[in-house]
Structure formats: structure tokens, C-alpha cells
PDB file of N, CA and C in Angstrom:
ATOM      1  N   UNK A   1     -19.764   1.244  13.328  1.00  0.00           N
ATOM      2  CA  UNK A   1     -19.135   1.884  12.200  1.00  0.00           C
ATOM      3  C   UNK A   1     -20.241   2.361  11.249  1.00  0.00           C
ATOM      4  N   UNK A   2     -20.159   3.854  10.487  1.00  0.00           N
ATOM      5  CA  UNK A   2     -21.195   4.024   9.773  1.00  0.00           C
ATOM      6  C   UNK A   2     -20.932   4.062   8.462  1.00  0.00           C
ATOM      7  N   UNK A   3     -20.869   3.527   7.110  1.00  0.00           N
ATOM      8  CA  UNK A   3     -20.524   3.815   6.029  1.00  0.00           C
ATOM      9  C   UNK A   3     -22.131   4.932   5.411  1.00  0.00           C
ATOM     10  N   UNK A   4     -21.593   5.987   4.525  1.00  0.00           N
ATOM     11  CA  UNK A   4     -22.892   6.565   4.273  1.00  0.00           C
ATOM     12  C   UNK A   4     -24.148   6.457   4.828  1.00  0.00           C
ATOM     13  N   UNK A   5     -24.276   6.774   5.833  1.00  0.00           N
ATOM     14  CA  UNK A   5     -25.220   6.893   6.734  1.00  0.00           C
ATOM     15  C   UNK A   5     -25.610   5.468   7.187  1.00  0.00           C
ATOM     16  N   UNK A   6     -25.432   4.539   7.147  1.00  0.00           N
ATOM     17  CA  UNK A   6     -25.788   3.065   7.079  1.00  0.00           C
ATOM     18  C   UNK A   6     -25.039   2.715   8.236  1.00  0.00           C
ATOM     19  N   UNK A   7     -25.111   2.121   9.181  1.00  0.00           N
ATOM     20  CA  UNK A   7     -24.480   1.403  10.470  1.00  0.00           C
ATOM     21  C   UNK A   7     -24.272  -0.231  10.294  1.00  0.00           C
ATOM     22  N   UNK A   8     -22.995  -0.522  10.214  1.00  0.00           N
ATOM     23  CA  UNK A   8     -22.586  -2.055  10.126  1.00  0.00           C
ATOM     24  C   UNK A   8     -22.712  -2.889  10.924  1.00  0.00           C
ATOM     25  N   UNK A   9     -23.650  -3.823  10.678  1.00  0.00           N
ATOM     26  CA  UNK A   9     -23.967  -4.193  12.135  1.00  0.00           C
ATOM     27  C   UNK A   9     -22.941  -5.529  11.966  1.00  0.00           C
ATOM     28  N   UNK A  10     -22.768  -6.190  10.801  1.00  0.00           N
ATOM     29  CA  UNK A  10     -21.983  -7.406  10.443  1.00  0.00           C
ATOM     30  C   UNK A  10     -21.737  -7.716   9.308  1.00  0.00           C
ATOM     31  N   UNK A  11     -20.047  -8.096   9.418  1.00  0.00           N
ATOM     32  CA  UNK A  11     -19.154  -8.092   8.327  1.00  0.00           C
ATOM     33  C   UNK A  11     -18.754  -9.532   8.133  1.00  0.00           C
ATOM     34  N   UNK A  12     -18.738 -10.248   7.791  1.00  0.00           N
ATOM     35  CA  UNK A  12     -17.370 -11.485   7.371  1.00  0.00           C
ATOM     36  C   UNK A  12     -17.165 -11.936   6.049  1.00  0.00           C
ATOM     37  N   UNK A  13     -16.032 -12.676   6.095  1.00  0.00           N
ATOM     38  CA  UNK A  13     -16.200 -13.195   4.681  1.00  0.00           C
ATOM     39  C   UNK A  13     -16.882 -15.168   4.766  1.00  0.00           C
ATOM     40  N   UNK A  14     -17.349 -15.437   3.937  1.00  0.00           N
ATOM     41  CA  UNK A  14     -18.835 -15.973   3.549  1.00  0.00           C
ATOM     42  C   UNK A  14     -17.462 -17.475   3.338  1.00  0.00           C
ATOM     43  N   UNK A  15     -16.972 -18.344   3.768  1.00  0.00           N
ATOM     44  CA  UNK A  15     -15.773 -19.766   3.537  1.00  0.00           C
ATOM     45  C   UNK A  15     -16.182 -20.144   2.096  1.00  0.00           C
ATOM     46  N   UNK A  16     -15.340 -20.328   1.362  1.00  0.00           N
ATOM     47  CA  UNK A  16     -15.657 -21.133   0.138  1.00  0.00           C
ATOM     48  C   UNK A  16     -16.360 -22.470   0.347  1.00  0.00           C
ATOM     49  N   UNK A  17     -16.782 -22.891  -0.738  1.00  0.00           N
ATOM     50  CA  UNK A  17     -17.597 -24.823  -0.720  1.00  0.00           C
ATOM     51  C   UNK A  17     -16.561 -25.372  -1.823  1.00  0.00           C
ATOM     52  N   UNK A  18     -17.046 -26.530  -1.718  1.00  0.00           N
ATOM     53  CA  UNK A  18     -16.346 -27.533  -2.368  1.00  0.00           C
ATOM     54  C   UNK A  18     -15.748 -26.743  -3.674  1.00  0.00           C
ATOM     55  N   UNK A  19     -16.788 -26.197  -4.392  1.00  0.00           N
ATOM     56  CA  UNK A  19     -16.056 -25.424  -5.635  1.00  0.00           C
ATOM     57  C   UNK A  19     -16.126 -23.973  -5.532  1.00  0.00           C
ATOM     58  N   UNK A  20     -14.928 -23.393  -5.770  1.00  0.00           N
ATOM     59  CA  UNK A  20     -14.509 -22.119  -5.759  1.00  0.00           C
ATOM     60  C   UNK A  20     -15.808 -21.277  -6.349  1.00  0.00           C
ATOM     61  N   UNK A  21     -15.847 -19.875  -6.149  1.00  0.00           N
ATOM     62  CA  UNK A  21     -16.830 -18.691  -6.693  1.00  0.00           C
ATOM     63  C   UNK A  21     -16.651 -18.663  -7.971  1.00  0.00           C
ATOM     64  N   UNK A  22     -15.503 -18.477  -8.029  1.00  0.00           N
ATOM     65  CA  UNK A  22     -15.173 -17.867  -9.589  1.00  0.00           C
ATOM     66  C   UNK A  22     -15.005 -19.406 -10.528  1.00  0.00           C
ATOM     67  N   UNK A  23     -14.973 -20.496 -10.297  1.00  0.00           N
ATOM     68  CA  UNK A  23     -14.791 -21.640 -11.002  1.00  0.00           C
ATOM     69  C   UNK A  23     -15.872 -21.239 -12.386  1.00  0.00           C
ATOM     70  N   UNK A  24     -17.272 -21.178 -12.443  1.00  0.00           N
ATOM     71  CA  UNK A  24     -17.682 -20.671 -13.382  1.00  0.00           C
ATOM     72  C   UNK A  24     -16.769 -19.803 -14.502  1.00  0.00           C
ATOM     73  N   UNK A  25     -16.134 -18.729 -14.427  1.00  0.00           N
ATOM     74  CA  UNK A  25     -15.643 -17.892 -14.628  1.00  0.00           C
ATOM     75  C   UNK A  25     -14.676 -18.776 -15.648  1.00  0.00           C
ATOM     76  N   UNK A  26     -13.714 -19.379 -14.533  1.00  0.00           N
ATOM     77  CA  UNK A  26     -12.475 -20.178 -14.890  1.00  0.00           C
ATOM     78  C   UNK A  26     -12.589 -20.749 -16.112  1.00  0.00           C
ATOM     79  N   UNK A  27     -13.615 -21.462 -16.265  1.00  0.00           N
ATOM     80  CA  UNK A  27     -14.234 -21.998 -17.816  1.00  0.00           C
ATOM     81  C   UNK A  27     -13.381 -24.012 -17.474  1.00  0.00           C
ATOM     82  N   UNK A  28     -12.910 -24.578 -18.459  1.00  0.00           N
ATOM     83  CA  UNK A  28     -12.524 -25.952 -18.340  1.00  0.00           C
ATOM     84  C   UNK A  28     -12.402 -26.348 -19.591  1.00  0.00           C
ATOM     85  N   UNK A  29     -11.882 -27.440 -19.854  1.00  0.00           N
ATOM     86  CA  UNK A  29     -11.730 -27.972 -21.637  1.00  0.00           C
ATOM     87  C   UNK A  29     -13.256 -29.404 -21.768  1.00  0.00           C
ATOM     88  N   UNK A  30     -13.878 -29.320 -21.006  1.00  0.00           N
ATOM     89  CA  UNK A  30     -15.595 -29.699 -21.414  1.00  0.00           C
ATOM     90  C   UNK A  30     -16.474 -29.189 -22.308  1.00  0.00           C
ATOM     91  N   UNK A  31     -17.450 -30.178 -22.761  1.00  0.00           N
ATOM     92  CA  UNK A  31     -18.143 -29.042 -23.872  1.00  0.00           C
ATOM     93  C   UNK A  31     -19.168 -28.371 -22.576  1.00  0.00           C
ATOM     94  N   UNK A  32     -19.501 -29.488 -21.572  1.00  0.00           N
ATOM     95  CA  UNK A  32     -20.312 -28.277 -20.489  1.00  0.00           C
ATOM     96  C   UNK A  32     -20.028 -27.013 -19.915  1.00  0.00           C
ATOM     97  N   UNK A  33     -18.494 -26.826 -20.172  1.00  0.00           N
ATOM     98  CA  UNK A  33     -17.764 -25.345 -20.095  1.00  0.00           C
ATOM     99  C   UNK A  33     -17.405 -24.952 -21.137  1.00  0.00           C
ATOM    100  N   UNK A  34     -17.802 -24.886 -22.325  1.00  0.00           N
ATOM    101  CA  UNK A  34     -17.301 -24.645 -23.335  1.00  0.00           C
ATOM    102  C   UNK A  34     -16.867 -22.986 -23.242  1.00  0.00           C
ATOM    103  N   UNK A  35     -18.233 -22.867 -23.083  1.00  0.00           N
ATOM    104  CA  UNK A  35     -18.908 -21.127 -23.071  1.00  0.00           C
ATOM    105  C   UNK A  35     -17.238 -20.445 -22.800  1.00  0.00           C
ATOM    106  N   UNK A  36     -17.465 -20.827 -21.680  1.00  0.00           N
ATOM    107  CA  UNK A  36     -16.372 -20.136 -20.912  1.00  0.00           C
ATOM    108  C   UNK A  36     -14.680 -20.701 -20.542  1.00  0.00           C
ATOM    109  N   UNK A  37     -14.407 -21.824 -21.863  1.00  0.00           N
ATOM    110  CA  UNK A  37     -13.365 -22.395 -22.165  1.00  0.00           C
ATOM    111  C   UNK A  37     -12.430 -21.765 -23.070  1.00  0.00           C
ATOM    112  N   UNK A  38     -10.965 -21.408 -22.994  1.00  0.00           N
ATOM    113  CA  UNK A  38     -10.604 -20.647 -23.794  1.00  0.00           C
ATOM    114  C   UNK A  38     -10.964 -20.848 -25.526  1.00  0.00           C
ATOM    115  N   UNK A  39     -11.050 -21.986 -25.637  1.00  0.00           N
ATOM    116  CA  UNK A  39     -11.279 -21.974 -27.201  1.00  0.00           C
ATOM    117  C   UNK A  39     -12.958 -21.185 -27.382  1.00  0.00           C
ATOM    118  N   UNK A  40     -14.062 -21.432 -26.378  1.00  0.00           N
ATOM    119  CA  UNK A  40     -15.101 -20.821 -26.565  1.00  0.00           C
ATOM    120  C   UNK A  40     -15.064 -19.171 -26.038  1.00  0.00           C
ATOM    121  N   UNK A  41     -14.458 -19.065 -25.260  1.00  0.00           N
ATOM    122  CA  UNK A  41     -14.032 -17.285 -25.711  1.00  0.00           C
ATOM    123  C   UNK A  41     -13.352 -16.554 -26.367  1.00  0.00           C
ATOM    124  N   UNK A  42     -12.146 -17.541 -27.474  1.00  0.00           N
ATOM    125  CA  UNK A  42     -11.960 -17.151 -28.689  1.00  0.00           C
ATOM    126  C   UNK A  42     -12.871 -17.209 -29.443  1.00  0.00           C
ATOM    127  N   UNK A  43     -14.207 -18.448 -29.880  1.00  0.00           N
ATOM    128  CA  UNK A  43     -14.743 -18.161 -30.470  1.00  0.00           C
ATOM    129  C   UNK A  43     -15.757 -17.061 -30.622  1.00  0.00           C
ATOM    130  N   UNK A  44     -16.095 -16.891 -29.221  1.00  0.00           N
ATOM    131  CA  UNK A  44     -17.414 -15.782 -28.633  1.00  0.00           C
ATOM    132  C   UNK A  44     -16.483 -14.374 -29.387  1.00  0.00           C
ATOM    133  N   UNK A  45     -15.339 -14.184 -28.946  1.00  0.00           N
ATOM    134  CA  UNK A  45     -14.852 -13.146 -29.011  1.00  0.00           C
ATOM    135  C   UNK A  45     -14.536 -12.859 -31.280  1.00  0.00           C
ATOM    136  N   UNK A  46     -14.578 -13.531 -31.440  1.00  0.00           N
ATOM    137  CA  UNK A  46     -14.060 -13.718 -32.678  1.00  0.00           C
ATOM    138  C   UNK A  46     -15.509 -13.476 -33.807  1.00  0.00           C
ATOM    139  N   UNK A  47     -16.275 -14.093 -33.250  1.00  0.00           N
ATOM    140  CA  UNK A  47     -17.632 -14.097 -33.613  1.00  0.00           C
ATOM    141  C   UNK A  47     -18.181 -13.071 -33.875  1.00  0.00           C
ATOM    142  N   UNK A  48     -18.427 -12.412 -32.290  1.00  0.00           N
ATOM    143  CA  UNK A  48     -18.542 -10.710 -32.089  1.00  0.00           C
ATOM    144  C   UNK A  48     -17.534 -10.190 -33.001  1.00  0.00           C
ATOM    145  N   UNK A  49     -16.811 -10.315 -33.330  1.00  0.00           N
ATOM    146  CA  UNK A  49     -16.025  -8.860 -34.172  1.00  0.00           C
ATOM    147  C   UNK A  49     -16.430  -9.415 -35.731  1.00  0.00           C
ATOM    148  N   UNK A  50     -16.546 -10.471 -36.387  1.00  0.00           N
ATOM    149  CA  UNK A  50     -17.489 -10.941 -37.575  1.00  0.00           C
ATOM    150  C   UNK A  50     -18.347  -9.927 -37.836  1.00  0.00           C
ATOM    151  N   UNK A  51     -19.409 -10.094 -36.580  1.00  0.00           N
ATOM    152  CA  UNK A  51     -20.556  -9.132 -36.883  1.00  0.00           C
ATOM    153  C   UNK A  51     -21.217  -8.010 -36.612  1.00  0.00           C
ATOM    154  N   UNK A  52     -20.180  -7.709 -35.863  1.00  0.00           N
ATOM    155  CA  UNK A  52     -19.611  -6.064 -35.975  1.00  0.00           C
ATOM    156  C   UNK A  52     -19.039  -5.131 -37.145  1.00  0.00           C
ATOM    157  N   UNK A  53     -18.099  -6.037 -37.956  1.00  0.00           N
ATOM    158  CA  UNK A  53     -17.453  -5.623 -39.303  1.00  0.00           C
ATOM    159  C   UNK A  53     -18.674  -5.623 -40.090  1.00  0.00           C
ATOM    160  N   UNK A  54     -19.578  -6.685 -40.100  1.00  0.00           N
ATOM    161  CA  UNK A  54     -20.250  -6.844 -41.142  1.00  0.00           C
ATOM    162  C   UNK A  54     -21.548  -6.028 -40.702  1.00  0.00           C
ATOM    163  N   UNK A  55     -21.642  -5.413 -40.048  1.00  0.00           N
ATOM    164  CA  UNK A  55     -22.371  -4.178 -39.534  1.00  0.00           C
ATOM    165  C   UNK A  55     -23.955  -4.744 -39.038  1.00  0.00           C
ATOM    166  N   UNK A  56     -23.846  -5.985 -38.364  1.00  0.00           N
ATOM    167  CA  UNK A  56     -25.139  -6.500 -37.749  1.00  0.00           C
ATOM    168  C   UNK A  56     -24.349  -5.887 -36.316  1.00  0.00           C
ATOM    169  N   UNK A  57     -23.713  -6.171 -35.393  1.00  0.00           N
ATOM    170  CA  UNK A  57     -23.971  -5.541 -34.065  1.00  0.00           C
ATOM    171  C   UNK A  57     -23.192  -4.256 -33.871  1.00  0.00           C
ATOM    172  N   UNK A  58     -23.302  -3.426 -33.220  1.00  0.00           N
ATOM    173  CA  UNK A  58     -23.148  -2.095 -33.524  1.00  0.00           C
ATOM    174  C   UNK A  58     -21.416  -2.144 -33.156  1.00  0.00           C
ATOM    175  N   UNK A  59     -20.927  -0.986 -34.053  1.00  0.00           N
ATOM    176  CA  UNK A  59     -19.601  -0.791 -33.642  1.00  0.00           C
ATOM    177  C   UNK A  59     -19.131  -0.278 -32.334  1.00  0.00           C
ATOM    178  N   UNK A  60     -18.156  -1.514 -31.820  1.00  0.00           N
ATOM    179  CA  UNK A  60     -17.715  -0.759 -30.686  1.00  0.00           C
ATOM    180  C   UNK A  60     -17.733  -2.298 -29.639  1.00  0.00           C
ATOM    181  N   UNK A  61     -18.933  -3.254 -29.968  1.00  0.00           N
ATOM    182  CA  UNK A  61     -19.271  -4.446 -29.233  1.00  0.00           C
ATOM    183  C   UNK A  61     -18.077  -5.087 -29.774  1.00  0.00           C
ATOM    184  N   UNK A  62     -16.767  -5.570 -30.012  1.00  0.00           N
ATOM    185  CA  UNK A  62     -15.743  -6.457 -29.840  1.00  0.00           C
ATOM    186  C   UNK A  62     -15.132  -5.501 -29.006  1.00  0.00           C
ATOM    187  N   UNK A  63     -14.828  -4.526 -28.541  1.00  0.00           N
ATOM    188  CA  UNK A  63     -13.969  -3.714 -27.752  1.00  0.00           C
ATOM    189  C   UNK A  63     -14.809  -3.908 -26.289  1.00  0.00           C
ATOM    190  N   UNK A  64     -16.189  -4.194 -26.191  1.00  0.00           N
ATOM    191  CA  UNK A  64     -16.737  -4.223 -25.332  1.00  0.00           C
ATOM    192  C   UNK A  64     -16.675  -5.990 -24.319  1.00  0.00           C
ATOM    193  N   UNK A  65     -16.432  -6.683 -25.858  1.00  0.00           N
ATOM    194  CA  UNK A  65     -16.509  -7.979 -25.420  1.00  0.00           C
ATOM    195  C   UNK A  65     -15.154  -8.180 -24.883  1.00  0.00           C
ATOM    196  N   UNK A  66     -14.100  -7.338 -25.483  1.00  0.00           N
ATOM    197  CA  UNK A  66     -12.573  -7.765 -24.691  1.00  0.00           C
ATOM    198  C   UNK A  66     -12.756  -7.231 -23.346  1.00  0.00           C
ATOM    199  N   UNK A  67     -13.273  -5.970 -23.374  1.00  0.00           N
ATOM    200  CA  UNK A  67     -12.884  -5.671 -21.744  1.00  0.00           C
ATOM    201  C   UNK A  67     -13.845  -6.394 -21.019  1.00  0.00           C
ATOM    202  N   UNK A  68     -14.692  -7.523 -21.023  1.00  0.00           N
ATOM    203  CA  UNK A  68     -15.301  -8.529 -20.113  1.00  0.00           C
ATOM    204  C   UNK A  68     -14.151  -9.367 -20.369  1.00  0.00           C
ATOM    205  N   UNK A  69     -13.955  -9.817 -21.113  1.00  0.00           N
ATOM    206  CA  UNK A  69     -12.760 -11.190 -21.187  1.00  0.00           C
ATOM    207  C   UNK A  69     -11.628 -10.948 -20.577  1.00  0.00           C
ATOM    208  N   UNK A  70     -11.127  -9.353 -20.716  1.00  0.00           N
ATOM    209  CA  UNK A  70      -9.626  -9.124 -19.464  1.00  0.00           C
ATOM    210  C   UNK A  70     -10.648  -9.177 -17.918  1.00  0.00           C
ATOM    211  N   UNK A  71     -11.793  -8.752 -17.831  1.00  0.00           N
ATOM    212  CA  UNK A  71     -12.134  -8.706 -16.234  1.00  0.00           C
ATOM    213  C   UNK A  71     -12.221 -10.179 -16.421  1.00  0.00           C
ATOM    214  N   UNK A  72     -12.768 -10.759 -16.555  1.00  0.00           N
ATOM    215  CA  UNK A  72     -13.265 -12.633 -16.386  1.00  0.00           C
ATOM    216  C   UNK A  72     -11.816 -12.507 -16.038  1.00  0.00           C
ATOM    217  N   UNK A  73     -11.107 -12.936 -16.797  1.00  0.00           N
ATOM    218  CA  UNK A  73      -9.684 -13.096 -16.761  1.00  0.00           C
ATOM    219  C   UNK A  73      -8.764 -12.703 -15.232  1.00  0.00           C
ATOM    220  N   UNK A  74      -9.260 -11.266 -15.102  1.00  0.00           N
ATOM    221  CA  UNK A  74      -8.401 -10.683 -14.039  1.00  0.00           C
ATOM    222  C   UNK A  74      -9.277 -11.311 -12.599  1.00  0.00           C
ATOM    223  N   UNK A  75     -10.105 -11.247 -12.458  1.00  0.00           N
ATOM    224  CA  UNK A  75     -11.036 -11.401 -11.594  1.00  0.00           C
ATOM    225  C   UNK A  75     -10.672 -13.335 -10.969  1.00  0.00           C
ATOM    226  N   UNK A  76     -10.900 -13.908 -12.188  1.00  0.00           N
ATOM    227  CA  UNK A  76     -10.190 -14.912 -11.735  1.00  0.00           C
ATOM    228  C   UNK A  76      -8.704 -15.510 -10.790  1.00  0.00           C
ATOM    229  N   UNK A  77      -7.654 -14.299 -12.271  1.00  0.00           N
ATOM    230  CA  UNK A  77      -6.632 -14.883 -11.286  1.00  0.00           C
ATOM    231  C   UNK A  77      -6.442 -14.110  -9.948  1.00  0.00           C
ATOM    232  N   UNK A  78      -7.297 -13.354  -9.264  1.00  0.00           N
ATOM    233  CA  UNK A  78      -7.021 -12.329  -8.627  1.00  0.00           C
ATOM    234  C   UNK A  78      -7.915 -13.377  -7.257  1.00  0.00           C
ATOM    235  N   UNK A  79      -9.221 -14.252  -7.689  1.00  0.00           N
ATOM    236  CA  UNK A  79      -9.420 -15.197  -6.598  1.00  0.00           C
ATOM    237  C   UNK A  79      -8.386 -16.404  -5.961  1.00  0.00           C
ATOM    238  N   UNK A  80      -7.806 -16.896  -7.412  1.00  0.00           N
ATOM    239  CA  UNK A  80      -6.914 -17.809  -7.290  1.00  0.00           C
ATOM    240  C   UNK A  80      -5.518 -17.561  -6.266  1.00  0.00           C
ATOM    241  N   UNK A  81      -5.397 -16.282  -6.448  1.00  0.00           N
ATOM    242  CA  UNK A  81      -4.202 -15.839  -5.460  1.00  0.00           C
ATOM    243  C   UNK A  81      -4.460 -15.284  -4.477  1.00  0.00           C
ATOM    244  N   UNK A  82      -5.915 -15.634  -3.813  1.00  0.00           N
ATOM    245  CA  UNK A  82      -6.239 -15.412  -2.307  1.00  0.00           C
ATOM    246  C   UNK A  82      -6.526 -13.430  -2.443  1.00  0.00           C
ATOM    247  N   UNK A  83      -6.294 -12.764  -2.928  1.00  0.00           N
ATOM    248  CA  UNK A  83      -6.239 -10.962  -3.081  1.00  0.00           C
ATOM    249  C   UNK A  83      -7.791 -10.428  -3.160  1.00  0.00           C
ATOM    250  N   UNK A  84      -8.808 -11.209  -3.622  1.00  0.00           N
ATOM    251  CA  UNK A  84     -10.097 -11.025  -3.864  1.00  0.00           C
ATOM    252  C   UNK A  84     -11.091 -12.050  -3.812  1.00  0.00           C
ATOM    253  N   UNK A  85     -12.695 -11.939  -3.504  1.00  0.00           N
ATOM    254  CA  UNK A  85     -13.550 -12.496  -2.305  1.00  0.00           C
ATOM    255  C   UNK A  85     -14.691 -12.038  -3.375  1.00  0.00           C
ATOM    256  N   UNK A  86     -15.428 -12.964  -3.646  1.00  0.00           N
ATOM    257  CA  UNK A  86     -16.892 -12.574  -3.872  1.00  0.00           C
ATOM    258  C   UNK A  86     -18.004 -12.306  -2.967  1.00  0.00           C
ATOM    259  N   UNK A  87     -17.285 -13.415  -1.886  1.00  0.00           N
ATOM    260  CA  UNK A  87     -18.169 -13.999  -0.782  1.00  0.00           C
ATOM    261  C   UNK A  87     -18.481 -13.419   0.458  1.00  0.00           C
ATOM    262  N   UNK A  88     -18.010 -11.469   0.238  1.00  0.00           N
ATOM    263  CA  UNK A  88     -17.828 -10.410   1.631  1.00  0.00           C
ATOM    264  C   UNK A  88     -19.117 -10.543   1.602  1.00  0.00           C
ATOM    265  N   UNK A  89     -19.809 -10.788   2.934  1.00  0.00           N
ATOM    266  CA  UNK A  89     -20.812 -10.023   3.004  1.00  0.00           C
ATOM    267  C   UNK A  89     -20.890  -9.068   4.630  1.00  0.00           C
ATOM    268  N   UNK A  90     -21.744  -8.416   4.318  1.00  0.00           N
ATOM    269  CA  UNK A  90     -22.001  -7.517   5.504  1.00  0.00           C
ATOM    270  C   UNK A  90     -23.810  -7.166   5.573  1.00  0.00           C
ATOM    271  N   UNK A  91     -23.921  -6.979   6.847  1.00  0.00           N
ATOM    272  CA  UNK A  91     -25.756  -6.524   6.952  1.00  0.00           C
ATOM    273  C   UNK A  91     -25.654  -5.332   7.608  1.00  0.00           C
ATOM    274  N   UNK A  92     -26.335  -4.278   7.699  1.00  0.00           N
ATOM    275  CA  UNK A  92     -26.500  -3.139   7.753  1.00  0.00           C
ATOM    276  C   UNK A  92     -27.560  -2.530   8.148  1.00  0.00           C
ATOM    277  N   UNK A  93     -28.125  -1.365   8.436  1.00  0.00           N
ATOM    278  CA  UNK A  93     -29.168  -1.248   8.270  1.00  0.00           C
ATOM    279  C   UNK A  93     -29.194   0.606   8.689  1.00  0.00           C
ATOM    280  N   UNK A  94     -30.421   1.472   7.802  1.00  0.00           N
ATOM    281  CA  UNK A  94     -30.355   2.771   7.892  1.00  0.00           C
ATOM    282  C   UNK A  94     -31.175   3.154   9.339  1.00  0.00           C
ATOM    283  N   UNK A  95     -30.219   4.168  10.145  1.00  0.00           N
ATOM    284  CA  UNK A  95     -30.641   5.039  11.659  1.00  0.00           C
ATOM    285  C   UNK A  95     -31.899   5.015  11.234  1.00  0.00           C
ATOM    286  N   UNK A  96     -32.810   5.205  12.420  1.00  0.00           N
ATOM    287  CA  UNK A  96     -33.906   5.776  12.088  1.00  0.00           C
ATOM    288  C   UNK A  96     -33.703   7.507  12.608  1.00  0.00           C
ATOM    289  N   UNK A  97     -34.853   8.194  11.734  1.00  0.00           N
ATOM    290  CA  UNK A  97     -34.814   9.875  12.232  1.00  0.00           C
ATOM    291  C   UNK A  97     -35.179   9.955  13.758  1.00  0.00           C
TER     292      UNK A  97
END
């Protein structure tokens, strides 16, 4: 099979381990997940628009920070329900002339 000139030599998908891909993502109620715990992406998110208003980060970065927080978000539940794979990989390699 050739995608853009590239020949597939091998495709599969890569089995999950003990903890899921996206678990990072998922966040947890730990302070070691805080980051990425809903109360710490209200705060991240809340933060960013602080200092945006108050004209330290440029306008436009809270609109930027939501649309990572709907992908985190979507991306997640989209592993959780089996529909999406971090873990495709494939090897390839370009014809020679």
C-alpha cells in the first residue's frame, strides 16, 4: 500500500499496559494530578483569563486555553469508549529512484 509516496510496510495497533494512554490526560482528585484534575483546570483555566484581562498574557490565550481543555476532554472520552488509539503505529519507508 502506498500512502504519499511512502510504502507501508507495517501497521498495528501498539495493546495498552497496565495504565491507559490517555490516563495522564484524565487528570484524578490527587495533588500528584492536580494539574490535570478538574479543580486544577478550573484553576489553570481561570487563572489564564485573570491575566489576560489584566493585559499580562496576550488577548485571545483563555480562548486558546479552552480549546485544549475541550480536546483533553474529547480526546479522552473518545479513548475511554474504545473509538480512538494513540498507540497506531505503522513503519514505512520512501521507494528509492
Amino acid at each position: 500500500m502506498s500512502i504519499s509516496g511512502f510504502i507501508v510496510e507495517e501497521n498495528r495497533i501498539i495493546p495498552e499496559a497496565d495504565i491507559p494512554s490517555y490516563n495522564r490526560l484524565a487528570g484524578g482528585n490527587s495533588l500528584k494530578h492536580l494539574r490535570t484534575s478538574p479543580l486544577g483546570r478550573w484553576l489553570g483555566c481561570n487563572i489564564i483569563w485573570l491575566l489576560e484581562k489584566t493585559r499580562i498574557f496576550s488577548r485571545g490565550s483563555a480562548g486558546i486555553s479552552n480549546v485544549f481543555q475541550n480536546s483533553a476532554n474529547s480526546l479522552v472520552r473518545a479513548c475511554r469508549l474504545d473509538i480512538f488509539t494513540s498507540l497506531f503505529f505503522f513503519l514505512a519507508r520512501k521507494p528509492s529512484l
